[in-house]
Protein backbone atom coordinates (compact mmCIF):
# COMPACT_ATOMS: atom_id res chain seq x y z
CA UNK A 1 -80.39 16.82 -27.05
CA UNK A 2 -77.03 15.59 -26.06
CA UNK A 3 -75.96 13.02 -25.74
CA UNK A 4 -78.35 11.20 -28.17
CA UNK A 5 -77.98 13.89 -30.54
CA UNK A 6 -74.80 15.41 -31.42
CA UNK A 7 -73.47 18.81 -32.62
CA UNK A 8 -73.16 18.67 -36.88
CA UNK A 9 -75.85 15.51 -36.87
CA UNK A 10 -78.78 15.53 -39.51
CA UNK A 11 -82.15 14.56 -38.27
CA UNK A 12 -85.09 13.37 -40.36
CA UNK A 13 -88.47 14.58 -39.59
CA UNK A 14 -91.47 13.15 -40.73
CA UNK A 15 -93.98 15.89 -40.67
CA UNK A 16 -97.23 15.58 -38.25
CA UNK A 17 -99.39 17.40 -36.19
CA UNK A 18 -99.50 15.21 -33.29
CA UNK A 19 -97.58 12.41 -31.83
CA UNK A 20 -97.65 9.14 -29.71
CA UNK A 21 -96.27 10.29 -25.71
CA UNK A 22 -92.54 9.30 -25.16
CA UNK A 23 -91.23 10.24 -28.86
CA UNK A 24 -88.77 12.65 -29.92
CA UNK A 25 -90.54 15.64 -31.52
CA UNK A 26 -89.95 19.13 -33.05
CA UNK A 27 -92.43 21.53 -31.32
CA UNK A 28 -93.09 25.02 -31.68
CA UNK A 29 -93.31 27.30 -28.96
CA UNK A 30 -95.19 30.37 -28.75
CA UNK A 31 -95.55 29.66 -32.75
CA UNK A 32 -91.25 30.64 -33.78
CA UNK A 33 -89.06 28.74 -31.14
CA UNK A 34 -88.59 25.26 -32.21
CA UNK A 35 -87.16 22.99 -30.25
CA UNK A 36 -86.40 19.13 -30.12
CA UNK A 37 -87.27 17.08 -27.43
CA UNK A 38 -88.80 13.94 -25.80
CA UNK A 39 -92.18 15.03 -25.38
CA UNK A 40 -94.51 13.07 -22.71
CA UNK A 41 -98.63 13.63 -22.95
CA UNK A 42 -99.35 13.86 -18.65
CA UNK A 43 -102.90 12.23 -18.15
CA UNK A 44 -103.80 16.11 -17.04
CA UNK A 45 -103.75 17.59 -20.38
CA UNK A 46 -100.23 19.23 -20.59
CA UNK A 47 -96.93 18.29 -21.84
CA UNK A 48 -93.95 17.92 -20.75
CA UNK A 49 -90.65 18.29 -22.95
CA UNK A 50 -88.15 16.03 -21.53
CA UNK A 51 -84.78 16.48 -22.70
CA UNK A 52 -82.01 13.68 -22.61
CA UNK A 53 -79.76 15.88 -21.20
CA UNK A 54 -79.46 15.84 -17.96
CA UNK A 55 -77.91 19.40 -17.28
CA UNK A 56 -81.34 20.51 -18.25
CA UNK A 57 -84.81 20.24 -16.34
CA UNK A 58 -88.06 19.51 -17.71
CA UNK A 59 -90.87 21.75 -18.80
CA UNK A 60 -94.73 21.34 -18.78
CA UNK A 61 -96.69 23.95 -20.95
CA UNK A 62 -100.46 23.54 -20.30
CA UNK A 63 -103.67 24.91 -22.03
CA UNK A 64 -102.94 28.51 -20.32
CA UNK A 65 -99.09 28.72 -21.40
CA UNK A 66 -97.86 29.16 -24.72
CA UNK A 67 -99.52 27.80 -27.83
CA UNK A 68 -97.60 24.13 -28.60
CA UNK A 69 -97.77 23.44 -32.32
CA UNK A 70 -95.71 19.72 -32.90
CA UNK A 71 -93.90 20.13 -36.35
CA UNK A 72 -93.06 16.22 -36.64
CA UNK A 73 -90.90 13.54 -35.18
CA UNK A 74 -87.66 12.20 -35.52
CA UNK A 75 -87.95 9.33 -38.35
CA UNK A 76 -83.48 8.71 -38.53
CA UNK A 77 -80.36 10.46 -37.40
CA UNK A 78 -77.52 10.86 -39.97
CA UNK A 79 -73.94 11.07 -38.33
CA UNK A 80 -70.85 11.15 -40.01
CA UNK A 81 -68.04 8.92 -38.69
């Protein structure tokens, strides 16, 4: 998620099933690929993973896509200087 997150930072994750819209969350997709993005709750039922990086485009997974399982959300980010 560059260029909040960087390459060889440690991120924190506090462990929960669901989240508030607009934080930055470790989901599963289709139940092995995680991934760590912005995720936004649309007032339709699906969600969207935003990522920071503009180079890449949003995606919105609803009910009939691929099972979303959130892992947890980003609690602190540990860089070395």
């Amino acid at each position: 998620m560059y260029p909040k997150y960087l390459d060889g930072d440690t991120i924190i994750i506090e462990q929960t099933p669901d989240c508030e819209s607009g934080t930055d969350a470790v989901v599963y997709v289709n139940g092995y690929e995680a991934t760590l993005k912005t995720l936004i709750k649309n007032q339709d039922g699906k969600i969207t993973f935003k990522p920071i990086n503009p180079n890449y485009s949003p995606k919105t997974y609803g009910p009939e896509d691929e099972s979303i399982k959130i892992l947890g959300i980003v609690k602190e980010l540990r860089r070395k200087i």
